[in-house]
C-alpha atoms as a PDB file:
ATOM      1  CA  UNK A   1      -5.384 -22.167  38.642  1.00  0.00           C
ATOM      2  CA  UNK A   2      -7.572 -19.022  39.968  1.00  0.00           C
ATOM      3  CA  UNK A   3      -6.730 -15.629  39.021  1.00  0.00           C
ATOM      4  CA  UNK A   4      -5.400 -14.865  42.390  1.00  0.00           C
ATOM      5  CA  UNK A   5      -2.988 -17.713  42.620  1.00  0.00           C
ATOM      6  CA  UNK A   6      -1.560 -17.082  39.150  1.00  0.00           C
ATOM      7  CA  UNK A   7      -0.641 -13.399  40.367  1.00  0.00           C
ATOM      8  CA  UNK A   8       0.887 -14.607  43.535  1.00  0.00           C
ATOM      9  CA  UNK A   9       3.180 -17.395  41.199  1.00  0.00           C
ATOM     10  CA  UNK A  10       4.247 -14.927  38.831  1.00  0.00           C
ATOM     11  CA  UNK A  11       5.179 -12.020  41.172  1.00  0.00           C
ATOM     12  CA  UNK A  12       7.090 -15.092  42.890  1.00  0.00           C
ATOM     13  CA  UNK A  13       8.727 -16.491  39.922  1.00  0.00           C
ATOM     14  CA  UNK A  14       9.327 -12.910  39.157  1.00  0.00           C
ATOM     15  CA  UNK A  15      11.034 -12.599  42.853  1.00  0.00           C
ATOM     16  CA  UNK A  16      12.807 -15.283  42.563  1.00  0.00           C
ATOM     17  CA  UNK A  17      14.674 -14.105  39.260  1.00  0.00           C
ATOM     18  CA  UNK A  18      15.917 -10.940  41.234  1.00  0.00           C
ATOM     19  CA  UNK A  19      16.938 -12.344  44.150  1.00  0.00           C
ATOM     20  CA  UNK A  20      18.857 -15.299  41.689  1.00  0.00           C
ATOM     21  CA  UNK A  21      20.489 -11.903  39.740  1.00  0.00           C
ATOM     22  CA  UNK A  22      21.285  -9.960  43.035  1.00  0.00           C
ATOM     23  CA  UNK A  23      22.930 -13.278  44.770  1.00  0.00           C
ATOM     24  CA  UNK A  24      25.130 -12.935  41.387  1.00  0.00           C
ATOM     25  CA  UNK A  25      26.595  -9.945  42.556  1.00  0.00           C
ATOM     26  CA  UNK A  26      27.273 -11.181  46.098  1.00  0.00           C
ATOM     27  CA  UNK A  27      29.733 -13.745  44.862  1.00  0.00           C
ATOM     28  CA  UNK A  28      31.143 -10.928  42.892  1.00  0.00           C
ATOM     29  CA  UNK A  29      31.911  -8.754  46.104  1.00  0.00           C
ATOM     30  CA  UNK A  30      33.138 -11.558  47.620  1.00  0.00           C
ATOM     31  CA  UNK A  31      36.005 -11.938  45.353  1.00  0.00           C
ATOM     32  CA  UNK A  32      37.242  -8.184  44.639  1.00  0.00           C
ATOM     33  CA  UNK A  33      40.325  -8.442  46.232  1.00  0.00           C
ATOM     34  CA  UNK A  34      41.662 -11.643  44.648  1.00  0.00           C
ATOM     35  CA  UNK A  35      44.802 -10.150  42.664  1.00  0.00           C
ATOM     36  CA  UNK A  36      44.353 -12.403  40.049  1.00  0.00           C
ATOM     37  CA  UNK A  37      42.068 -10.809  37.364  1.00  0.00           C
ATOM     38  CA  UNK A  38      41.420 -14.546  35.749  1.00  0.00           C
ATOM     39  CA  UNK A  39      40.257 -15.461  39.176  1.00  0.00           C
ATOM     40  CA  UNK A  40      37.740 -12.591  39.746  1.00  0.00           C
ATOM     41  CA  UNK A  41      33.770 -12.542  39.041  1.00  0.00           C
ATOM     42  CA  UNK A  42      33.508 -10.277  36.173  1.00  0.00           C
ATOM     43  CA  UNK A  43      31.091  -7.594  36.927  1.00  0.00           C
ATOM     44  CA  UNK A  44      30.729  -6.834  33.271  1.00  0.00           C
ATOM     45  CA  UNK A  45      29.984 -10.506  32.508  1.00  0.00           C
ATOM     46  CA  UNK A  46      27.199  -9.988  35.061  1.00  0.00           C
ATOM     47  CA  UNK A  47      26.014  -7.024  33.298  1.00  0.00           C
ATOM     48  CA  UNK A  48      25.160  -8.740  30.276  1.00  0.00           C
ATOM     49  CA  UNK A  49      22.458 -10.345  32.116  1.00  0.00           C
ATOM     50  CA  UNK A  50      20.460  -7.217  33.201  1.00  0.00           C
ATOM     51  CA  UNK A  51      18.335  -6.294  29.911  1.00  0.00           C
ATOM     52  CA  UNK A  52      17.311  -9.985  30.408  1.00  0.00           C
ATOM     53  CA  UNK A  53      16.291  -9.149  33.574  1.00  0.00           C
ATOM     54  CA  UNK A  54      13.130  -7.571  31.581  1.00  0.00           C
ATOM     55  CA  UNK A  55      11.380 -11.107  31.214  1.00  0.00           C
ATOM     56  CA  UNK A  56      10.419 -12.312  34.273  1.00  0.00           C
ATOM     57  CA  UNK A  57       8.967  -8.633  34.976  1.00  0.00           C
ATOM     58  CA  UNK A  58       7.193  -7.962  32.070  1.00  0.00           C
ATOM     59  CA  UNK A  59       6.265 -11.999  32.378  1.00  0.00           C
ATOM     60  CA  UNK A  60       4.862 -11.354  35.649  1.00  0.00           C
ATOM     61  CA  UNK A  61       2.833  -8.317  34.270  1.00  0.00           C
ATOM     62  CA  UNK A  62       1.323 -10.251  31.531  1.00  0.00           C
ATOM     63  CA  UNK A  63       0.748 -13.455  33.662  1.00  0.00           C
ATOM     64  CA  UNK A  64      -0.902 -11.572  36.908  1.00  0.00           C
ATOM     65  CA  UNK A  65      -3.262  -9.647  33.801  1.00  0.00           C
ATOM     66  CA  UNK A  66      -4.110 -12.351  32.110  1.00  0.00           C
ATOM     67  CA  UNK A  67      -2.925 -15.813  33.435  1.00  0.00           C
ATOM     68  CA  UNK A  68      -4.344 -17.435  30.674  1.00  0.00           C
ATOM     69  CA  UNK A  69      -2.261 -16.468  28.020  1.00  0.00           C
ATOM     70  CA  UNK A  70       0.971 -17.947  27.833  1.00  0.00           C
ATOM     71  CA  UNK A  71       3.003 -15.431  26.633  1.00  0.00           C
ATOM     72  CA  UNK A  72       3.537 -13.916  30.222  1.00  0.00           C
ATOM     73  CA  UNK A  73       4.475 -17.467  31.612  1.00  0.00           C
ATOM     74  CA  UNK A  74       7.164 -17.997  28.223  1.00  0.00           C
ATOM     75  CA  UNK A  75       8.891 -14.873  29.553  1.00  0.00           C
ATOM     76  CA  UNK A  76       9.175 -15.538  33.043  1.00  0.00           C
ATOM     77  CA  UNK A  77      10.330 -19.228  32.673  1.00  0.00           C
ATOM     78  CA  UNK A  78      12.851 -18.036  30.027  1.00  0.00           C
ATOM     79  CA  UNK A  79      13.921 -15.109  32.639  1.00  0.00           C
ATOM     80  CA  UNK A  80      14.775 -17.488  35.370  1.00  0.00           C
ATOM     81  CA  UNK A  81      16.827 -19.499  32.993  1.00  0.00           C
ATOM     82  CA  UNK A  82      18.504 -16.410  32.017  1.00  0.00           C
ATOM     83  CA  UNK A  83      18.804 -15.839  36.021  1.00  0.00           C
ATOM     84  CA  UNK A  84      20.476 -19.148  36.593  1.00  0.00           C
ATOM     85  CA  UNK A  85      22.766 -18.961  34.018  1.00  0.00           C
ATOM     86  CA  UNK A  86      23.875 -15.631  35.644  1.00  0.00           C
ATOM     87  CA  UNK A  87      24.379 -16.632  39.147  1.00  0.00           C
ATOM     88  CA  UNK A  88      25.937 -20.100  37.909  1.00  0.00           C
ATOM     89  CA  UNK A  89      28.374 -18.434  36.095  1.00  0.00           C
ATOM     90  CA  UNK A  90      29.063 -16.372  39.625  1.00  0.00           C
ATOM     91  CA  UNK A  91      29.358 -19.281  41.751  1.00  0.00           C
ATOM     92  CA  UNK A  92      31.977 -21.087  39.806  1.00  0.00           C
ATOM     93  CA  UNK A  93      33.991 -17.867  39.324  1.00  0.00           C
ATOM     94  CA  UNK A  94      34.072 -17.387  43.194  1.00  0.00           C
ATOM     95  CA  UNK A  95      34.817 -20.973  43.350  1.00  0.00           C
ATOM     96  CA  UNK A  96      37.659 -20.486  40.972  1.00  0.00           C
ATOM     97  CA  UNK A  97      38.830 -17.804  42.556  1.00  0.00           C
ATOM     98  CA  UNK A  98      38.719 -19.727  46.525  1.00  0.00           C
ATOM     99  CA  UNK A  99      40.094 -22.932  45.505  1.00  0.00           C
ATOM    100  CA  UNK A 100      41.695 -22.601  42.266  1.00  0.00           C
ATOM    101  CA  UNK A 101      39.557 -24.965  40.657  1.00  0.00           C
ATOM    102  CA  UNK A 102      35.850 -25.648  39.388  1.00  0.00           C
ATOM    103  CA  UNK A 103      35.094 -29.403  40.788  1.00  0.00           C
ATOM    104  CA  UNK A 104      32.113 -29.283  42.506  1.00  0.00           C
ATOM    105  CA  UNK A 105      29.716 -28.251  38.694  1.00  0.00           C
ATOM    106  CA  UNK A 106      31.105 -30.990  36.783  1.00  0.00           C
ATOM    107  CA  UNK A 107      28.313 -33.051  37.143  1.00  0.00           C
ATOM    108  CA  UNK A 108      25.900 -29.945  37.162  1.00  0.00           C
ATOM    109  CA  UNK A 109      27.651 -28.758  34.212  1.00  0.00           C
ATOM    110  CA  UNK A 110      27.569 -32.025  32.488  1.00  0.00           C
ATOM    111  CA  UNK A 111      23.686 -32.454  33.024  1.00  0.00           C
ATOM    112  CA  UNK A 112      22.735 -29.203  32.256  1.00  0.00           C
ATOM    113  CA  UNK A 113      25.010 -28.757  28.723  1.00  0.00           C
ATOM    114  CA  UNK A 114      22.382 -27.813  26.745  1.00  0.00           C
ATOM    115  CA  UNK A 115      20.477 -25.992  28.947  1.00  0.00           C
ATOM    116  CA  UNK A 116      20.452 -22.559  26.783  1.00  0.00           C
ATOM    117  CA  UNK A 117      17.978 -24.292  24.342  1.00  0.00           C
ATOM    118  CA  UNK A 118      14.664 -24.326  26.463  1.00  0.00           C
ATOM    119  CA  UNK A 119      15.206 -19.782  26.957  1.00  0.00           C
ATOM    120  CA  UNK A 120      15.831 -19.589  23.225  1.00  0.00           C
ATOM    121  CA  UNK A 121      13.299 -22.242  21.782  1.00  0.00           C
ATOM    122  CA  UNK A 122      10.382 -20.153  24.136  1.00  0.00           C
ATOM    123  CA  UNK A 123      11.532 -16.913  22.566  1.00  0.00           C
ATOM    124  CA  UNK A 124      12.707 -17.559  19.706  1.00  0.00           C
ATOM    125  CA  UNK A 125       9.824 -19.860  18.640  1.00  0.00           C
ATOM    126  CA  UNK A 126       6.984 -20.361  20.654  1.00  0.00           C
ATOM    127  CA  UNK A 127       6.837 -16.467  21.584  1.00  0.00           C
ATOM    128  CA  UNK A 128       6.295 -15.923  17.951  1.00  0.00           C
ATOM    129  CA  UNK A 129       3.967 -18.604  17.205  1.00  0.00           C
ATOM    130  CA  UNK A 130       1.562 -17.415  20.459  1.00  0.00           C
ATOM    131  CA  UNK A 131       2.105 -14.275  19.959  1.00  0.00           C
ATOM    132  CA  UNK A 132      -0.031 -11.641  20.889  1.00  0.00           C
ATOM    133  CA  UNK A 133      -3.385 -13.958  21.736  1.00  0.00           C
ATOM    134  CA  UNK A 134      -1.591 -16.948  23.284  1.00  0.00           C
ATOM    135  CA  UNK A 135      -2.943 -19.361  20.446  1.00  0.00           C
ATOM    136  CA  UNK A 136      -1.791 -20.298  17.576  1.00  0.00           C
ATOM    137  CA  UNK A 137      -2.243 -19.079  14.056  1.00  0.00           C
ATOM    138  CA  UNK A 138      -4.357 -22.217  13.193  1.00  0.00           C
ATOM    139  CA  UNK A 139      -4.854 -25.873  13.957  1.00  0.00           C
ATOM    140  CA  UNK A 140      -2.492 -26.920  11.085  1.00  0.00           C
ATOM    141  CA  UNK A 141       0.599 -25.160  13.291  1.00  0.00           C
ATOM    142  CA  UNK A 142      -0.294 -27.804  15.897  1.00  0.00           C
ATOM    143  CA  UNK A 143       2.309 -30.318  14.653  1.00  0.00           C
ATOM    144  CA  UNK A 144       5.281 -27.840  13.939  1.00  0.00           C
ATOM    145  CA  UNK A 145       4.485 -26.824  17.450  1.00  0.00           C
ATOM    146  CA  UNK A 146       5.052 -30.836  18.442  1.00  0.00           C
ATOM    147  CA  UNK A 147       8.081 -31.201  16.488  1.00  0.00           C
ATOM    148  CA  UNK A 148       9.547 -28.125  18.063  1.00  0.00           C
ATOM    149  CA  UNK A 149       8.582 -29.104  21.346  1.00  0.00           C
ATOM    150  CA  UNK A 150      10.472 -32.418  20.554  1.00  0.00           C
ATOM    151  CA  UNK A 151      13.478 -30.705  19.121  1.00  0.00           C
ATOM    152  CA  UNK A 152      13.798 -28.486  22.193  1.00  0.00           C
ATOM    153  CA  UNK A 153      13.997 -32.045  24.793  1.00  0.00           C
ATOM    154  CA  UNK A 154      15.946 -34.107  22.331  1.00  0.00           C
ATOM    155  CA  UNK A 155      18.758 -31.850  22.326  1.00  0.00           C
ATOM    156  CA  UNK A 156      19.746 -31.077  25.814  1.00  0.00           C
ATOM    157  CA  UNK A 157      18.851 -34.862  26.356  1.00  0.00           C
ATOM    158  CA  UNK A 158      21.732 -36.183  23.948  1.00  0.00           C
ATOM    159  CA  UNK A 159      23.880 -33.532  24.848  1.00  0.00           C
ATOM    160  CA  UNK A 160      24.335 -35.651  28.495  1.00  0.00           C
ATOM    161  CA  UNK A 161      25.483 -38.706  26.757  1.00  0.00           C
ATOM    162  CA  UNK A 162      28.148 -37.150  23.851  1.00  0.00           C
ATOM    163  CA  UNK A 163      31.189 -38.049  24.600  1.00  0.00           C
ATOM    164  CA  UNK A 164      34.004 -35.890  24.192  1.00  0.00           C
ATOM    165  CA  UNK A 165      35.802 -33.244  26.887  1.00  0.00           C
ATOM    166  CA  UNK A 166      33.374 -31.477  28.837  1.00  0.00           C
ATOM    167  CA  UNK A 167      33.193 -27.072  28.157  1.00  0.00           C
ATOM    168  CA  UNK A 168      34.973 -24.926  30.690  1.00  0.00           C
ATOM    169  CA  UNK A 169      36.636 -27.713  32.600  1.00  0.00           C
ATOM    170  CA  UNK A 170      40.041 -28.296  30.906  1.00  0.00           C
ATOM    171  CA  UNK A 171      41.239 -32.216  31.203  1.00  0.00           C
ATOM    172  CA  UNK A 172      37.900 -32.983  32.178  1.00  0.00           C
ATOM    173  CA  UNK A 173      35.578 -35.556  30.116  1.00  0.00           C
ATOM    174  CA  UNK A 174      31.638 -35.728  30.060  1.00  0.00           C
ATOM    175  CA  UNK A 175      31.284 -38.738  32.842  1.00  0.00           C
ATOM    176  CA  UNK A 176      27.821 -39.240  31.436  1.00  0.00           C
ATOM    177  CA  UNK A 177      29.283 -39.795  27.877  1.00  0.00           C
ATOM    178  CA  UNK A 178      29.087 -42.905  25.864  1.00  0.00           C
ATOM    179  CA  UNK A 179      32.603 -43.383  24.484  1.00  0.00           C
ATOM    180  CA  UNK A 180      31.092 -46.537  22.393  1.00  0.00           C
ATOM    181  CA  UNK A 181      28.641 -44.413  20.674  1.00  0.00           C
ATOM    182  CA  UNK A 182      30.842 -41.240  18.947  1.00  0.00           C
ATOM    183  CA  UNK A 183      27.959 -41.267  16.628  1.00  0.00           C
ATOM    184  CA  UNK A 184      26.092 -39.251  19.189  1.00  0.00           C
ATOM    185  CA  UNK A 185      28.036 -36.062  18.275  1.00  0.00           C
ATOM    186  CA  UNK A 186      26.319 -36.161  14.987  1.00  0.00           C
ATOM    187  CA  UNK A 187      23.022 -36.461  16.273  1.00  0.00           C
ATOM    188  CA  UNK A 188      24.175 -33.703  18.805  1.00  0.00           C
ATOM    189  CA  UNK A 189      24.922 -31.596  15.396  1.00  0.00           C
ATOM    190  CA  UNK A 190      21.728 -32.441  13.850  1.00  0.00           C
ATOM    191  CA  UNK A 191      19.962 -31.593  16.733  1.00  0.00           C
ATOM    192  CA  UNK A 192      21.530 -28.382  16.803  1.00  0.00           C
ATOM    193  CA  UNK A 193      21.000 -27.228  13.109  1.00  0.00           C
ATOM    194  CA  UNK A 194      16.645 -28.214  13.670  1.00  0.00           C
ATOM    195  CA  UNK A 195      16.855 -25.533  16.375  1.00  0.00           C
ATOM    196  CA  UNK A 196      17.254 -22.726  14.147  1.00  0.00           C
ATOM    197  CA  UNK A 197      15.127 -23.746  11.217  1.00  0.00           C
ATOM    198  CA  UNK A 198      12.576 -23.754  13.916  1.00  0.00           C
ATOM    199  CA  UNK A 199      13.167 -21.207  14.192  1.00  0.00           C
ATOM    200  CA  UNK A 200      13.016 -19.361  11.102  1.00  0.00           C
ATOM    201  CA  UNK A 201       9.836 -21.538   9.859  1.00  0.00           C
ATOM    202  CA  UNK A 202       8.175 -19.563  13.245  1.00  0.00           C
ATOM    203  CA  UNK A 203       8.866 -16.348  11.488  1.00  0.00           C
ATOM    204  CA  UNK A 204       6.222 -17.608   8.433  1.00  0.00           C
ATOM    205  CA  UNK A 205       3.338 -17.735  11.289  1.00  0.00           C
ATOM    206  CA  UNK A 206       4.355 -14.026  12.185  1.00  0.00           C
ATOM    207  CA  UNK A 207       3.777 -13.096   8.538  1.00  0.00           C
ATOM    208  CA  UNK A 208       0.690 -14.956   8.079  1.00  0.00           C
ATOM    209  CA  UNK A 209      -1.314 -13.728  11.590  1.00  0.00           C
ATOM    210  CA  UNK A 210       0.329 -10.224  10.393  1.00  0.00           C
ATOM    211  CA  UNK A 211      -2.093 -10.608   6.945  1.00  0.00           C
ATOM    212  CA  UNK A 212      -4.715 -12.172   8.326  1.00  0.00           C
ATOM    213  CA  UNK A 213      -4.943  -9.624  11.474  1.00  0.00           C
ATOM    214  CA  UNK A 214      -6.413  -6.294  12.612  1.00  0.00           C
ATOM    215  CA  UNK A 215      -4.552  -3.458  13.034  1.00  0.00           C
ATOM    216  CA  UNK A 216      -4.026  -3.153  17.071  1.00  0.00           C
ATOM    217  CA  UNK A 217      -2.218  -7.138  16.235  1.00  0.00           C
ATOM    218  CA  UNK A 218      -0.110  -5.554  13.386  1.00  0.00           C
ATOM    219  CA  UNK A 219       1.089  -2.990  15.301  1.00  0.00           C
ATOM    220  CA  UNK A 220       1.751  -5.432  18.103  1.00  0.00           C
ATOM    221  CA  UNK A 221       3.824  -7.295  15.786  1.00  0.00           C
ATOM    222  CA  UNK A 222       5.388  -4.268  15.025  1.00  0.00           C
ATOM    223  CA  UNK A 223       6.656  -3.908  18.193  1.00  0.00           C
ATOM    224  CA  UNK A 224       7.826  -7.334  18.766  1.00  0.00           C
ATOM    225  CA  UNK A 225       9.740  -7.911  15.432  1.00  0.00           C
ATOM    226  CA  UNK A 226      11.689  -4.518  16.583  1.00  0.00           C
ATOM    227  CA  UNK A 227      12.174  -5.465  19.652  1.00  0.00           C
ATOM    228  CA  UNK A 228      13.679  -9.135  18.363  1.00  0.00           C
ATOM    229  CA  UNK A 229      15.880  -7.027  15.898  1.00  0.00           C
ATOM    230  CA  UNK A 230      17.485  -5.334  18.269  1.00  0.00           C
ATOM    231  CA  UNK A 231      18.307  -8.555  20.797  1.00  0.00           C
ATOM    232  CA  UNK A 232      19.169 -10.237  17.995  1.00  0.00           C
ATOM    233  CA  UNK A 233      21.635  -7.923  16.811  1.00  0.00           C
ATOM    234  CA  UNK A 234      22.859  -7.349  20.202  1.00  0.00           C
ATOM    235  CA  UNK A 235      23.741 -10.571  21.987  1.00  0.00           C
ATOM    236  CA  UNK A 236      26.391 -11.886  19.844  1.00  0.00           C
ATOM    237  CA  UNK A 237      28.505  -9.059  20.557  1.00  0.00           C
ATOM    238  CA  UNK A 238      28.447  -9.891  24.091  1.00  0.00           C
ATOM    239  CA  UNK A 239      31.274 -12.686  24.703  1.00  0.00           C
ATOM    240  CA  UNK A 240      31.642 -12.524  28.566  1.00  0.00           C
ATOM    241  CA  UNK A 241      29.369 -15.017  29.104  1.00  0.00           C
ATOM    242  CA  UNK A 242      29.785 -18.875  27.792  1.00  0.00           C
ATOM    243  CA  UNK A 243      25.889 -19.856  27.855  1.00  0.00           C
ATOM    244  CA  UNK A 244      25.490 -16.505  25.476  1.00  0.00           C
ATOM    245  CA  UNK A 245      28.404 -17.552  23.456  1.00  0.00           C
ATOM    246  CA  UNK A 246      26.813 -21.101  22.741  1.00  0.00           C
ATOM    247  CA  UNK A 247      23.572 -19.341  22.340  1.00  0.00           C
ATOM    248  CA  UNK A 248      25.027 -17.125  19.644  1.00  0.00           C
ATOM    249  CA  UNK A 249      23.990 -18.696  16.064  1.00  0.00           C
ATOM    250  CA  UNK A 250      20.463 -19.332  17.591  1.00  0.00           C
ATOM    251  CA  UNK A 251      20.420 -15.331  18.220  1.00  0.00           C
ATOM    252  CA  UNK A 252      21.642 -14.538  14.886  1.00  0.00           C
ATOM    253  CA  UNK A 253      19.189 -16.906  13.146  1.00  0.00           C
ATOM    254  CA  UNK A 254      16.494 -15.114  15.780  1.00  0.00           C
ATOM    255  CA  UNK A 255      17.049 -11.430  13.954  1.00  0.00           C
ATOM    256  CA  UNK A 256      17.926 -12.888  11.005  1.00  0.00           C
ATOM    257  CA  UNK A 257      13.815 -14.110  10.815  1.00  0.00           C
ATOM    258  CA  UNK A 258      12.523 -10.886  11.750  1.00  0.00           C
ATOM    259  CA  UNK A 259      14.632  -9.331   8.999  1.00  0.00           C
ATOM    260  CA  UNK A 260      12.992 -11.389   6.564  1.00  0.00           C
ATOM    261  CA  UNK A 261       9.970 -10.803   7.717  1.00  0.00           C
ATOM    262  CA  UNK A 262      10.042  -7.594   7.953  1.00  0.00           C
ATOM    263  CA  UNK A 263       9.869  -6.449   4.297  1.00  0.00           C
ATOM    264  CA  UNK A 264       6.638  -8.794   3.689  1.00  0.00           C
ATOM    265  CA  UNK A 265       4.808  -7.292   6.637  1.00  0.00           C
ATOM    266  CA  UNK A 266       5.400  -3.756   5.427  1.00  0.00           C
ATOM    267  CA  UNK A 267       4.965  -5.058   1.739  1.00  0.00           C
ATOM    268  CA  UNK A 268       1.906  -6.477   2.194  1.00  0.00           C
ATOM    269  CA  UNK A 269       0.536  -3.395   4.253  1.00  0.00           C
ATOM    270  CA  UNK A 270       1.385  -1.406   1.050  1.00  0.00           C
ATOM    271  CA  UNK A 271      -0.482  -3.768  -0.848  1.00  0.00           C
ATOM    272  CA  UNK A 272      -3.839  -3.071   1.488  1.00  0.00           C
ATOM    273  CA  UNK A 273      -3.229   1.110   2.057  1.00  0.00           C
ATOM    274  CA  UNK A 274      -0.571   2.423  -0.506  1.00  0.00           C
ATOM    275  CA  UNK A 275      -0.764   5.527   2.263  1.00  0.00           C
ATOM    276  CA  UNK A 276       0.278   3.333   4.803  1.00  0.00           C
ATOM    277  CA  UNK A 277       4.227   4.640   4.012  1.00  0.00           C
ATOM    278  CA  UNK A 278       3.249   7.402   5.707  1.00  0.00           C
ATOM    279  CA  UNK A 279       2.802   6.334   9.004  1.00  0.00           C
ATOM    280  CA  UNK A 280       6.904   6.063  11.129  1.00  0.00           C
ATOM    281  CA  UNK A 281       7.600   3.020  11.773  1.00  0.00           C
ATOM    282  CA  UNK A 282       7.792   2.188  15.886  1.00  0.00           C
END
């Protein structure tokens, strides 16, 4: 792709997540005077979304600057994720609110289960594992980088056939679920417990580019492993929104990494300049 077609994609990806946000809102307006409060768009569900409204720009920043590096393309693809979960969320509402009931995502909703893993396992791991030169630490990362990659399909894949009663339609059964295979919830579950330690193995190639790096990358690590912290710490108190809410333990195990990390980068920056615990921390 030439440099001038990669700006023109991400400012357009970048579009697109706006418009996707702003269409959120619409439905919102659209359903203000419904009396019932259950039945009403919840503006401060839609709030949640904005500070992940911060991808697909900086994304498109990154990607129009240097196309090559994935990093920019990780943020916007996990920003329109982020995007459709948003306006998603405001469509059935205003459904709910119209009708009285949510019919016409049960199939959508019963594909697309598992959909928050793809927005976490680009953060969460690949981010980490690209981050800041868009390659990885070394050639040996090349299979975790597989598995993960694996790990991040399988899920949302086997998610489509568990049987069982299908999340945020009450009565209502997966109709892709294969009632003669209930083992399928375990492999669901194991699934779902790889995502993490993916997770938290990720943090270990943070620490070891930290060592092995100069010190523009370290303080570009910095930077990221604060700015994780702080997402980390801050989704899981936000409960308006389901796909957040099923995203939650991936979150926590996402600042729980950077908090272990954390004392070995500044440890081992100690180690190299015992001044070093002079400098403030970004």
């Amino acid at each position: 792709m030439g440099h001038r077609a990669a700006v023109w994609l991400a400012w357009l990806l970048a579009g697109l997540s706006v418009v996707m946000y702003a269409a959120s809102f619409v439905f919102a307006f659209l359903v203000l005077n419904v009396a019932d409060p259950v039945k009403r768009v919840s503006i401060g569900g839609l709030l949640v979304y904005l500070p992940f409204l911060a991808f697909p720009i900086v994304g498109a920043l990154v990607a129009s600057k240097r196309p090559r590096n994935p990093i920019g393309w990780i943020c916007l693809t996990s920003g329109l994720f982020w995007m459709f979960f948003a306006i998603g969320d405001a469509s059935n509402a205003y459904e709910l609110a119209r009708t009285g009931t949510v019919t016409s995502s049960v199939t959508i909703d019963a594909l697309t289960q598992a959909i928050w893993v793809p927005p976490v396992g680009l953060l969460g791991i690949y981010m980490i594992l690209l981050f800041p030169e868009g390659r990885l630490p070394s050639r040996r990362w090349r299979p975790f980088a597989w598995f993960c990659g694996a790990v991040m399909v399988l899920i949302p894949v086997v998610f489509v056939f568990v049987p069982g009663p299908l999340e945020d339609h009450p009565g209502v059964r997966n109709p892709f679920g294969l009632e003669q295979y209930p083992w399928l919830q375990g492999v669901a579950a194991f699934g779902v417990l790889l995502l993490p330690l993916c997770v938290l193995i990720s943090a270990l190639s943070m620490v070891l580019r930290y060592r092995r790096s100069g010190t523009e990358v370290r303080e570009q690590i910095k930077w990221l492993a604060f700015a994780a912290s702080f997402v980390g710490g801050d989704v899981p108190k936000r409960r308006d929104c389901p796909h957040l809410r099923a995203g939650t333990l991936f979150w926590r195990g996402q600042d729980t990494r950077f908090v272990l990390a954390d004392p070995w980068l500044h440890a081992d920056e100690l180690r190299r300049d015992p001044h070093s615990h002079r400098l403030r921390r970004p």
